[in-house]
PDB file of N, CA and C in Angstrom:
ATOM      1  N   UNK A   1     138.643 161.077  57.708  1.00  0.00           N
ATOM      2  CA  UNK A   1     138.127 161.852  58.813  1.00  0.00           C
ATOM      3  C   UNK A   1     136.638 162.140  58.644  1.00  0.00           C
ATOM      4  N   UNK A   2     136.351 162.372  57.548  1.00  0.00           N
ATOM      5  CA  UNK A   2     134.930 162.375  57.233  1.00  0.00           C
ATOM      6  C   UNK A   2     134.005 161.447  57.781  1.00  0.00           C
ATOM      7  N   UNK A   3     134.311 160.086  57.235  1.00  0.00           N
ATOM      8  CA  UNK A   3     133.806 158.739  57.419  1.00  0.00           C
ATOM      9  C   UNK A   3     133.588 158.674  59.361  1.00  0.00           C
ATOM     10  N   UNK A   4     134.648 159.267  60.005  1.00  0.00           N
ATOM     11  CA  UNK A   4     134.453 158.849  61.340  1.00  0.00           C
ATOM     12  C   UNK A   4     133.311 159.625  61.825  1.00  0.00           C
ATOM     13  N   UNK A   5     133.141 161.261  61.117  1.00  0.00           N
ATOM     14  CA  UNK A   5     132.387 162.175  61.736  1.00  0.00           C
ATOM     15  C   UNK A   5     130.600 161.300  61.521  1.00  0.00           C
ATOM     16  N   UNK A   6     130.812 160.848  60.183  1.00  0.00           N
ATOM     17  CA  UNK A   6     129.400 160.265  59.875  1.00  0.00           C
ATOM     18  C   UNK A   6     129.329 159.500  60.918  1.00  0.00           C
ATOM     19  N   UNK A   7     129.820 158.196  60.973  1.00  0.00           N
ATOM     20  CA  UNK A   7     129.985 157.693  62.004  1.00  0.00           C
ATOM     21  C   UNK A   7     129.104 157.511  63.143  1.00  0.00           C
ATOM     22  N   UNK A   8     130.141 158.866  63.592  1.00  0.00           N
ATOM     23  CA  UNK A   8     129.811 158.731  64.999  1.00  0.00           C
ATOM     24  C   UNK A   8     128.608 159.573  65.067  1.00  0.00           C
ATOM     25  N   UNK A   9     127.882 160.284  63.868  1.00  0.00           N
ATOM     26  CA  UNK A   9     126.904 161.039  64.181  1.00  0.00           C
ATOM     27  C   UNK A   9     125.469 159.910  63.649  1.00  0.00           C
ATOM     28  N   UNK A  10     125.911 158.889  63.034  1.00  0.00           N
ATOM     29  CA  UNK A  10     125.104 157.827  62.528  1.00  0.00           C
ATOM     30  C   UNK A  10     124.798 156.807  64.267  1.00  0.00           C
ATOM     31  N   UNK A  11     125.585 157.007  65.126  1.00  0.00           N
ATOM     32  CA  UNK A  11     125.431 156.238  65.780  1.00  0.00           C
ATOM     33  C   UNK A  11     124.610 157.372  67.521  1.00  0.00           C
ATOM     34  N   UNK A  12     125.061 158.571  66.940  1.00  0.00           N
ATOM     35  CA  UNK A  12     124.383 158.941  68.135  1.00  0.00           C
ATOM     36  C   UNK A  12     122.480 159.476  67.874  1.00  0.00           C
ATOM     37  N   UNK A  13     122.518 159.124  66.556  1.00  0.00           N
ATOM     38  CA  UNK A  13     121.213 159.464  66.363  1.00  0.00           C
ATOM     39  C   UNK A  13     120.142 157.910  66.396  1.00  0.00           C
ATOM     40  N   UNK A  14     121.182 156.780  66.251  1.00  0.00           N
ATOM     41  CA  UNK A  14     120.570 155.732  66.490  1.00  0.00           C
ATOM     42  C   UNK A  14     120.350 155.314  67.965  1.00  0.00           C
ATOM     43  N   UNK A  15     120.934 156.041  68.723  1.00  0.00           N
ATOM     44  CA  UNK A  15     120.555 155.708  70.187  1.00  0.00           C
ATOM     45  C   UNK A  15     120.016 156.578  70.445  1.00  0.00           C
ATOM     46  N   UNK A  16     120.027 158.000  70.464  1.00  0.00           N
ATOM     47  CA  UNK A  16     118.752 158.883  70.290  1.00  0.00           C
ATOM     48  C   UNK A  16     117.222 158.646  69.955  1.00  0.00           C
ATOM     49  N   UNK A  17     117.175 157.760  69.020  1.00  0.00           N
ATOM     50  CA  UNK A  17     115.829 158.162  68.509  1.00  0.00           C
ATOM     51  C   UNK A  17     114.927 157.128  69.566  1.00  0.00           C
ATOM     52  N   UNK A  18     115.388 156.047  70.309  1.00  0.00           N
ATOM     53  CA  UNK A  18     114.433 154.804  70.733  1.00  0.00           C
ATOM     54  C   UNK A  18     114.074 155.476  71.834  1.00  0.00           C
ATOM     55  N   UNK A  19     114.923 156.216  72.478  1.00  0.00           N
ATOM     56  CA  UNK A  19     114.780 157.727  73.323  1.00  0.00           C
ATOM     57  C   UNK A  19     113.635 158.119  73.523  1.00  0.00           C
ATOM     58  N   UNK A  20     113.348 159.010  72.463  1.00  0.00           N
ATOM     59  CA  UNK A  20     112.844 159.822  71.582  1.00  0.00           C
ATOM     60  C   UNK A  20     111.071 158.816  71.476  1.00  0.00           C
ATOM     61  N   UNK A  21     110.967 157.711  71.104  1.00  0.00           N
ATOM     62  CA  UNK A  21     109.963 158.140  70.724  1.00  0.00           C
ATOM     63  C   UNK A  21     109.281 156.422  71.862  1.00  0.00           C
ATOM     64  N   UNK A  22     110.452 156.494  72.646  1.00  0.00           N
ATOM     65  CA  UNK A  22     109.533 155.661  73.952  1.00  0.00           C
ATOM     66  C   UNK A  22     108.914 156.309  75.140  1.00  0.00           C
ATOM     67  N   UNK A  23     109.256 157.927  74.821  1.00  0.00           N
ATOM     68  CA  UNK A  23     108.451 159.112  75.232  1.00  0.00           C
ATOM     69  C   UNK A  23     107.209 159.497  74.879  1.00  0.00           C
ATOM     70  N   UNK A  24     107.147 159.019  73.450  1.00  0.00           N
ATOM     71  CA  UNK A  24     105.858 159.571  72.715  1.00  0.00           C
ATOM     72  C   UNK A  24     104.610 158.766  73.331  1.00  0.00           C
ATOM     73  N   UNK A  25     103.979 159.132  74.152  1.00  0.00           N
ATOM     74  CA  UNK A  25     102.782 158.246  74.724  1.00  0.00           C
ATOM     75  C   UNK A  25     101.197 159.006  74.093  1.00  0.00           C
ATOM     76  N   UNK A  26     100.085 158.701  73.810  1.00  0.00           N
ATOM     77  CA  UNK A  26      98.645 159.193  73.556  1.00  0.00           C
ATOM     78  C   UNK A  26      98.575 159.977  74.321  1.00  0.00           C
ATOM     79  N   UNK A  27      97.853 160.903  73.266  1.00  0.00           N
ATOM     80  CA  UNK A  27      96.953 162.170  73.916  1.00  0.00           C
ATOM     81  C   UNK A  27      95.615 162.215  74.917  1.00  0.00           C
ATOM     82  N   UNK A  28      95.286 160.798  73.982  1.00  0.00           N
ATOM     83  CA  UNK A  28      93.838 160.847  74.640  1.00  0.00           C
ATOM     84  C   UNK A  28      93.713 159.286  74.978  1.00  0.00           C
ATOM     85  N   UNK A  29      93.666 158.937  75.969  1.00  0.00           N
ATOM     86  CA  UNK A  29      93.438 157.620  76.889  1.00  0.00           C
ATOM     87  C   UNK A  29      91.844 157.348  77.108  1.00  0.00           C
ATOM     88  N   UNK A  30      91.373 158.017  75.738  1.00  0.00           N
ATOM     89  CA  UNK A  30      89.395 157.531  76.241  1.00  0.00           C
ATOM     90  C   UNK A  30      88.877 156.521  75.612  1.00  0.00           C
ATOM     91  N   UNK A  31      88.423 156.054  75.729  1.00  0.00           N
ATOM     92  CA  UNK A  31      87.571 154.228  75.312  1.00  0.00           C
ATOM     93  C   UNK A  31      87.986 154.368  73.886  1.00  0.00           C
ATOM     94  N   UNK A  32      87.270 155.727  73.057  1.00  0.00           N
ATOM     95  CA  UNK A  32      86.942 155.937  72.375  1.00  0.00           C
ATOM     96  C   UNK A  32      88.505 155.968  70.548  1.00  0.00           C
ATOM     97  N   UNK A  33      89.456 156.810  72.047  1.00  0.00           N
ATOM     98  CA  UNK A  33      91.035 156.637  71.013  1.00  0.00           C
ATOM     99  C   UNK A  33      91.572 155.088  71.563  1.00  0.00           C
ATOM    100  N   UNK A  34      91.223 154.202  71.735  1.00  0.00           N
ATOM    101  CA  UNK A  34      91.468 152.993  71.955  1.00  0.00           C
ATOM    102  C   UNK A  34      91.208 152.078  70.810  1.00  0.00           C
ATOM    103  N   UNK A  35      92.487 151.820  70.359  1.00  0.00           N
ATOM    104  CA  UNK A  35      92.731 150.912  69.195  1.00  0.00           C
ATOM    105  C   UNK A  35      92.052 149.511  69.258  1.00  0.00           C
ATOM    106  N   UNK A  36      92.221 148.736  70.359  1.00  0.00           N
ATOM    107  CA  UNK A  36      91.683 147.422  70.717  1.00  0.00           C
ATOM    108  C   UNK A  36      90.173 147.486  70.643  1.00  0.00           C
ATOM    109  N   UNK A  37      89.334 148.671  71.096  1.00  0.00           N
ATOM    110  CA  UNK A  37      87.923 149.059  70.965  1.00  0.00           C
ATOM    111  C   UNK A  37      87.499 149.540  69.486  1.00  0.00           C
ATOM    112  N   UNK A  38      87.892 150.292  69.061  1.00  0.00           N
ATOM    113  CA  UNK A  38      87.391 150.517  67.530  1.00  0.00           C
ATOM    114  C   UNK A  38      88.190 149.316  66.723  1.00  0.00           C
ATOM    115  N   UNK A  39      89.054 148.595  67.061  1.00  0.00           N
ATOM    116  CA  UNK A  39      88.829 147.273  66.088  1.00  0.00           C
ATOM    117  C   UNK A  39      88.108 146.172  66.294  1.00  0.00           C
ATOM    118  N   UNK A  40      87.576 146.114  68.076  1.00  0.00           N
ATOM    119  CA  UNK A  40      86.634 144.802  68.231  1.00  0.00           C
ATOM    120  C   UNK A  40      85.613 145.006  68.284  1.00  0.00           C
ATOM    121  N   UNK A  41      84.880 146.174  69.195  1.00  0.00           N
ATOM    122  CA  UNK A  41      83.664 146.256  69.989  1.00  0.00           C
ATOM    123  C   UNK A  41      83.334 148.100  69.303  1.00  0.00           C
ATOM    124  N   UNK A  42      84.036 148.743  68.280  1.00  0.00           N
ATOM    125  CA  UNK A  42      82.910 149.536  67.568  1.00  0.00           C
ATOM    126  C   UNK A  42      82.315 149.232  66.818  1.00  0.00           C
ATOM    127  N   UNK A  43      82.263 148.094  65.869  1.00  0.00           N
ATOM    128  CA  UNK A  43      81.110 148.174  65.045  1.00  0.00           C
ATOM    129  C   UNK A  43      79.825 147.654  65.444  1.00  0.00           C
ATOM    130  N   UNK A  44      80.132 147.228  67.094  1.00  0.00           N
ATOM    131  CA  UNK A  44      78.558 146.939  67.534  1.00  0.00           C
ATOM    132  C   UNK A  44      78.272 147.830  68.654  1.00  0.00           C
ATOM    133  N   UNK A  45      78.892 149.093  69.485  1.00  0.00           N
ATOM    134  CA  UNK A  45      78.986 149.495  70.472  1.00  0.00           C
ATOM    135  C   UNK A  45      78.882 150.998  69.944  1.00  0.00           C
ATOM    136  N   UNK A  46      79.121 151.259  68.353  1.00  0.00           N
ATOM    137  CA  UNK A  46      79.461 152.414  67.846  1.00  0.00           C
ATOM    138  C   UNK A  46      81.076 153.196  68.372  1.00  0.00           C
ATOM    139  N   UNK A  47      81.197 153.556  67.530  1.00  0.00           N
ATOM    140  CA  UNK A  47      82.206 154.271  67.988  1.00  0.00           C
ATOM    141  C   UNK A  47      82.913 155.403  68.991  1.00  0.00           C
ATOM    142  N   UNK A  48      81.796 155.700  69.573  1.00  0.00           N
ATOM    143  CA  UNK A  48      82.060 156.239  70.729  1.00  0.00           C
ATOM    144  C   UNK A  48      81.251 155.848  71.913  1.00  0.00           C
ATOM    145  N   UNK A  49      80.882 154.564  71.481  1.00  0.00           N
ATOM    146  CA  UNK A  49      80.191 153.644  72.550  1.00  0.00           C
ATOM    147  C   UNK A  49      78.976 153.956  73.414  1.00  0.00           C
ATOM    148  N   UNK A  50      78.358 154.743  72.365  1.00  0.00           N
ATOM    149  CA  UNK A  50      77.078 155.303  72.051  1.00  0.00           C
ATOM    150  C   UNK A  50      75.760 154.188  71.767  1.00  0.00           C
ATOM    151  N   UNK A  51      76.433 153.021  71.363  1.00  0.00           N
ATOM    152  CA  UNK A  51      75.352 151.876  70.562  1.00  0.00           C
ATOM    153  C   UNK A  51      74.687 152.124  69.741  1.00  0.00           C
ATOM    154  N   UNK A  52      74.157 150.736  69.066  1.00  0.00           N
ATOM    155  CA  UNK A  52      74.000 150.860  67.483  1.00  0.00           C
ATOM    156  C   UNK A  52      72.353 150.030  67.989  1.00  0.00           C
ATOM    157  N   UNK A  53      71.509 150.485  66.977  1.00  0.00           N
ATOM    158  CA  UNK A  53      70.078 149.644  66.910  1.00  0.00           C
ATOM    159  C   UNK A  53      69.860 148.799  67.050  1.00  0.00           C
ATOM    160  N   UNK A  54      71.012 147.571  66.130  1.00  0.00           N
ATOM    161  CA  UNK A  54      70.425 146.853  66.022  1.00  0.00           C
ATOM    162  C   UNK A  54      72.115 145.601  66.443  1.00  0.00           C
ATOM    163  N   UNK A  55      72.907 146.547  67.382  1.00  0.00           N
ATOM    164  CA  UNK A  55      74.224 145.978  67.451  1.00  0.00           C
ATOM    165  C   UNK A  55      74.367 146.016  68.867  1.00  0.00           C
ATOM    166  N   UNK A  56      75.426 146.399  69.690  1.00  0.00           N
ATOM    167  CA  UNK A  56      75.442 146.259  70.967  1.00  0.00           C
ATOM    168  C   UNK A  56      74.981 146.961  71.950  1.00  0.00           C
ATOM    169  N   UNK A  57      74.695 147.260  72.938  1.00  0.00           N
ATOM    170  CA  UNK A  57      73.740 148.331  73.737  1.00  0.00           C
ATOM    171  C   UNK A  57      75.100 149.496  73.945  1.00  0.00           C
ATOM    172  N   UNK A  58      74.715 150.523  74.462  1.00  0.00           N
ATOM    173  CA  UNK A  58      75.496 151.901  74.638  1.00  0.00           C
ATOM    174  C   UNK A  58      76.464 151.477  75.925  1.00  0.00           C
ATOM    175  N   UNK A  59      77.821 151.824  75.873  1.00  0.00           N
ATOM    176  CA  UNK A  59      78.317 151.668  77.087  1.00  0.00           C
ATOM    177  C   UNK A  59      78.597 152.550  77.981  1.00  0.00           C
ATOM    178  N   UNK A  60      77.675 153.475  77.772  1.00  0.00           N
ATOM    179  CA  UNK A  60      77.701 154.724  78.134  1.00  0.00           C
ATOM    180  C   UNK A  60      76.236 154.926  79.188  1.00  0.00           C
ATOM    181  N   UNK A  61      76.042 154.091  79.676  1.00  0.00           N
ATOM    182  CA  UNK A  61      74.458 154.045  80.334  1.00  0.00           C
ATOM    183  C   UNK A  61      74.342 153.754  82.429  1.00  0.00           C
ATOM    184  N   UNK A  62      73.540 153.800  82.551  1.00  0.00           N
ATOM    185  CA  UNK A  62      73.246 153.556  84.030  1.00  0.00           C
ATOM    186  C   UNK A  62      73.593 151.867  84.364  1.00  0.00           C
ATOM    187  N   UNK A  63      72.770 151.139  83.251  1.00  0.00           N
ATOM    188  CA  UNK A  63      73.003 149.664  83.739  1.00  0.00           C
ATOM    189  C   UNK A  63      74.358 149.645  83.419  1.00  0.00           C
ATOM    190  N   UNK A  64      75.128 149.982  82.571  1.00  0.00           N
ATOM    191  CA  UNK A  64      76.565 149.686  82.551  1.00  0.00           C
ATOM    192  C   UNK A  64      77.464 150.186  83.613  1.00  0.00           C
ATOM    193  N   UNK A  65      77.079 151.344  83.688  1.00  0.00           N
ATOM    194  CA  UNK A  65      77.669 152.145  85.576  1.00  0.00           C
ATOM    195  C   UNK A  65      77.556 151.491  86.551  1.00  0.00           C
ATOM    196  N   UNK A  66      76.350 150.192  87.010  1.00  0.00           N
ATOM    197  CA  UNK A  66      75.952 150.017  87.973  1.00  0.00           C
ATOM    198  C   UNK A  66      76.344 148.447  87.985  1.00  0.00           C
ATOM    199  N   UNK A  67      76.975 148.260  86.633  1.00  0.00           N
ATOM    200  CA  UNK A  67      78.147 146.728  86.256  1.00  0.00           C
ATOM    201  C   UNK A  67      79.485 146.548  87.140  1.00  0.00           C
ATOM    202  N   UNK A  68      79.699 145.837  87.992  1.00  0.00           N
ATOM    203  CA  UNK A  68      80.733 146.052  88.543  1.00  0.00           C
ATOM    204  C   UNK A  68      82.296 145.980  87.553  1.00  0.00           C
ATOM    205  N   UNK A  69      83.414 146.184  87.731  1.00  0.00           N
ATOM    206  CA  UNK A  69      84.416 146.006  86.867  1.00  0.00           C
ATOM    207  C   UNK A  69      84.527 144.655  86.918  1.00  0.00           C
ATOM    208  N   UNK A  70      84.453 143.505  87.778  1.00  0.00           N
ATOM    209  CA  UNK A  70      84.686 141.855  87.740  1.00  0.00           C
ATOM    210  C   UNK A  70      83.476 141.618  86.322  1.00  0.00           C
ATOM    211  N   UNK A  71      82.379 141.914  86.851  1.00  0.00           N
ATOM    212  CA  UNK A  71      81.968 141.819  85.706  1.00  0.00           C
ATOM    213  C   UNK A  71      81.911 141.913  83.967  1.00  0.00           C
ATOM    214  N   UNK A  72      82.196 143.334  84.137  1.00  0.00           N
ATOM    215  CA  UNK A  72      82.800 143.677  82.687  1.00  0.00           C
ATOM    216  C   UNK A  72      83.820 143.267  82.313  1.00  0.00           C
ATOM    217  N   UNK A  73      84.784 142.679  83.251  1.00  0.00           N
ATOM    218  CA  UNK A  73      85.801 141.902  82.573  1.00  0.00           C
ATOM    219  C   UNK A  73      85.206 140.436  82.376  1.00  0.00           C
ATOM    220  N   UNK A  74      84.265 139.874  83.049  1.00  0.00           N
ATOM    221  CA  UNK A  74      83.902 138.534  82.521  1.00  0.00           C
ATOM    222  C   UNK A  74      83.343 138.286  81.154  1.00  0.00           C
ATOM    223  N   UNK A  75      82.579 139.923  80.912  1.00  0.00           N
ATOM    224  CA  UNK A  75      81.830 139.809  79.931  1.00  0.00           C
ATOM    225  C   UNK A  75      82.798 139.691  78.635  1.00  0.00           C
ATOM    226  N   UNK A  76      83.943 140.756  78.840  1.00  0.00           N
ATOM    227  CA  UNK A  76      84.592 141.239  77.679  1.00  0.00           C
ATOM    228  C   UNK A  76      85.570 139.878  77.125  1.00  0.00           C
ATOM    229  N   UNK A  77      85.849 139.233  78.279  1.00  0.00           N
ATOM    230  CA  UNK A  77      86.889 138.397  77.888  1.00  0.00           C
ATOM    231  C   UNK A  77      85.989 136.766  77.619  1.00  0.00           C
ATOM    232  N   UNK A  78      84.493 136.628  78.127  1.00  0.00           N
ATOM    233  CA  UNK A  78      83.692 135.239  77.823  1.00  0.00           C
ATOM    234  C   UNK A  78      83.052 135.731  77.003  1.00  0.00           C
ATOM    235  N   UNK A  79      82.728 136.789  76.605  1.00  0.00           N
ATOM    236  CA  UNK A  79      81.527 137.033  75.440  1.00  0.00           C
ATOM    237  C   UNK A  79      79.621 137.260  76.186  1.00  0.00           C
ATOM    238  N   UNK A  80      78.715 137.999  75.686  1.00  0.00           N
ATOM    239  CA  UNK A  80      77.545 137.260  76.262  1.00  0.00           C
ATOM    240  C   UNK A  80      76.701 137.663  75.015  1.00  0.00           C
ATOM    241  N   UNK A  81      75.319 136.977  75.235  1.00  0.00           N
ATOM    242  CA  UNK A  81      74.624 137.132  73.924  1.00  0.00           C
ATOM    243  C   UNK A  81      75.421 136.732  72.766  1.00  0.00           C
ATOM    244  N   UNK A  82      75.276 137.831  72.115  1.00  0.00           N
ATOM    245  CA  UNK A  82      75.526 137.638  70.680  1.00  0.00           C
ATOM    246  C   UNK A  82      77.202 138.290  70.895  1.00  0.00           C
ATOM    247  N   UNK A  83      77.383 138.666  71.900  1.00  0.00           N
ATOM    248  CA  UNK A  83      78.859 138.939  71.657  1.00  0.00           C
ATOM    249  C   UNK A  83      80.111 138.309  71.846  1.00  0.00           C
ATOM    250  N   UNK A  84      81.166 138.068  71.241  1.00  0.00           N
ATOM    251  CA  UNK A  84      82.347 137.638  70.444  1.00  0.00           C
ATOM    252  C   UNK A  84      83.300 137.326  72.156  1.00  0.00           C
ATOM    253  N   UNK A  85      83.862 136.177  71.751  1.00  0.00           N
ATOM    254  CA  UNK A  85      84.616 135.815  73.049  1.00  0.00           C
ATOM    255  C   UNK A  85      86.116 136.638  73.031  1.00  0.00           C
ATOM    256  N   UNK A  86      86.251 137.087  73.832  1.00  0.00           N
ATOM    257  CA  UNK A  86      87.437 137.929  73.714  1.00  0.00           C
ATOM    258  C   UNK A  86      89.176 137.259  74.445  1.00  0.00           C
ATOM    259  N   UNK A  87      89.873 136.030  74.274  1.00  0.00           N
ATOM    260  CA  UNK A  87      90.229 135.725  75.021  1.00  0.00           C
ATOM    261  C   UNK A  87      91.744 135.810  74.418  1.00  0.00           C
ATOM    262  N   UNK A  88      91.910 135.735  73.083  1.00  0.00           N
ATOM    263  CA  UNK A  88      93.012 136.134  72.592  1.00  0.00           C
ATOM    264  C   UNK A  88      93.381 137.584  73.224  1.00  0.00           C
ATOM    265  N   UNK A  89      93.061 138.333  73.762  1.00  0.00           N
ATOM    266  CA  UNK A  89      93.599 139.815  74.144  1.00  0.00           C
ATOM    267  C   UNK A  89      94.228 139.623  75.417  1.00  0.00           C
ATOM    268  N   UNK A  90      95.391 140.502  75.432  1.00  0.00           N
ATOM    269  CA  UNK A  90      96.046 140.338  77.384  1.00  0.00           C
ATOM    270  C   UNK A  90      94.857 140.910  78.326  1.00  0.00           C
ATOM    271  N   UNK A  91      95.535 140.216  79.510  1.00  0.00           N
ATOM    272  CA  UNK A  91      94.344 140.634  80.363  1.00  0.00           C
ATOM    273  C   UNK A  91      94.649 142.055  80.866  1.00  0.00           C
ATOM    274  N   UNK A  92      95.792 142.652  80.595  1.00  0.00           N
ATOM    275  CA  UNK A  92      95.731 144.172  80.744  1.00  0.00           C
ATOM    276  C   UNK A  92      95.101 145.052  79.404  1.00  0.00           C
ATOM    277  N   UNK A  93      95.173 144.884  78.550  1.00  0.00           N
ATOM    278  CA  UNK A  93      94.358 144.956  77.473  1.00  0.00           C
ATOM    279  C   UNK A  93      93.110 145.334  78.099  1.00  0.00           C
ATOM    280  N   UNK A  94      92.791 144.204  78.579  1.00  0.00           N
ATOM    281  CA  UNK A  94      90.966 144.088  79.261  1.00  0.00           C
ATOM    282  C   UNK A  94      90.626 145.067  80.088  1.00  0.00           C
ATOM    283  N   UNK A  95      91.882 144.804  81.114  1.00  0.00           N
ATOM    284  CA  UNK A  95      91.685 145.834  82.103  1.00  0.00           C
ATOM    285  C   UNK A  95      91.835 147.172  82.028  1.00  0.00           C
ATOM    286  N   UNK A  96      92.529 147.955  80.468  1.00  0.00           N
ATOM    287  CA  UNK A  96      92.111 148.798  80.417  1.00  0.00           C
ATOM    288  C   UNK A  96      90.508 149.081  79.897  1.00  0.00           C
ATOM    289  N   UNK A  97      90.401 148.287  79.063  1.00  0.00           N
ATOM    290  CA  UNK A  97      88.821 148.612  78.369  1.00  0.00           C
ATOM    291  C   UNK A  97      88.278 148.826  79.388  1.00  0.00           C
ATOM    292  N   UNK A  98      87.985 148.276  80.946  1.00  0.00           N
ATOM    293  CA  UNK A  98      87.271 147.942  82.065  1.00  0.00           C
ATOM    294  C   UNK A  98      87.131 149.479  82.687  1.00  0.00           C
ATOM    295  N   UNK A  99      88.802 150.048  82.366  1.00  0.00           N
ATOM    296  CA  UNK A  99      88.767 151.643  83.162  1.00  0.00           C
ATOM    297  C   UNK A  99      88.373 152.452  82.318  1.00  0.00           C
ATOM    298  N   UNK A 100      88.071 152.335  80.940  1.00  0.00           N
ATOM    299  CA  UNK A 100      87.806 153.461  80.246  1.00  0.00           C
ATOM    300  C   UNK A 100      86.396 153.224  80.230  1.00  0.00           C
ATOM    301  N   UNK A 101      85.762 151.863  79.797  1.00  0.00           N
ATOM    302  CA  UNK A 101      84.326 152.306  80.050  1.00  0.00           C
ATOM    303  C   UNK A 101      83.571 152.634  81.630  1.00  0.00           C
ATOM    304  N   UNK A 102      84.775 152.179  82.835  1.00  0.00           N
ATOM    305  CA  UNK A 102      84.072 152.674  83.998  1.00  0.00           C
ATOM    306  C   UNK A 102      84.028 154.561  83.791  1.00  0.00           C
ATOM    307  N   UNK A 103      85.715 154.810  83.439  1.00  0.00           N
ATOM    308  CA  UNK A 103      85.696 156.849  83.483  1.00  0.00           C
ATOM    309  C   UNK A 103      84.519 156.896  82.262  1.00  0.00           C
ATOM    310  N   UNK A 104      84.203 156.670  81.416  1.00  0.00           N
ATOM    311  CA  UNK A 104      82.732 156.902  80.416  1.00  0.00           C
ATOM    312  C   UNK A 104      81.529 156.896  80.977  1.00  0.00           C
ATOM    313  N   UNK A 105      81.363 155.898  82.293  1.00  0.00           N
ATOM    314  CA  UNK A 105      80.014 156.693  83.126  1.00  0.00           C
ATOM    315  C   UNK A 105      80.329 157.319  83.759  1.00  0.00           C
ATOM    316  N   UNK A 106      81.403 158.024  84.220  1.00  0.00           N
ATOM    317  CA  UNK A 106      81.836 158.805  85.454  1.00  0.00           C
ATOM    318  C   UNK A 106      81.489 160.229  84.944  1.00  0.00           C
ATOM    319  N   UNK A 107      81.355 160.402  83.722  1.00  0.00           N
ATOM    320  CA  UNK A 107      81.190 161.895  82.723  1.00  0.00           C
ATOM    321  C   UNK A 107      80.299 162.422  83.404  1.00  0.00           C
TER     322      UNK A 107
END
């Protein structure tokens, strides 16, 4: 009788938990808590996409505001200058980077 109680309490916590934590979504949806961005485009964009001297320009600026989103997705996913072709990433991937650095000039 024991064995069944485990059981069945082994099995309601295993359908519980996928529950549980396909609820758990981010706090913060800004460029900046964006995993795909601080592993590709902070060490030249800085980390809060501020820009670096001698690395990528700030994405936080007027000419970047005044970038349309077609654009910034051409850029992010062909590369320009000196920057890295991005094509291994989904294109929703992209398209978020596209909305977080558009809400980053919207500040």
């Amino acid at each position: 009788m024991t064995t069944f109680r485990f059981t069945i309490a082994t099995y309601s916590l295993l359908f519980a938990y996928p529950a549980v934590s396909a609820q758990t979504l981010p706090s913060d949806t800004s460029l900046s808590a964006n995993p795909l961005f601080q592993e590709n485009c902070a060490k030249c964009h800085g980390k809060n996409a501020e820009g670096r001297h001698f690395g990528g320009p700030s994405l936080n600026s007027e000419k970047t505001s005044a970038t349309s989103a077609v654009t910034l997705r051409g850029i992010i996913t062909n590369g320009k200058g000196r920057m890295q072709v991005c094509r291994q990433v989904d294109i929703g991937e992209i398209d978020t980077l596209v909305e977080q650095i558009k809400a980053l000039n919207r500040k």
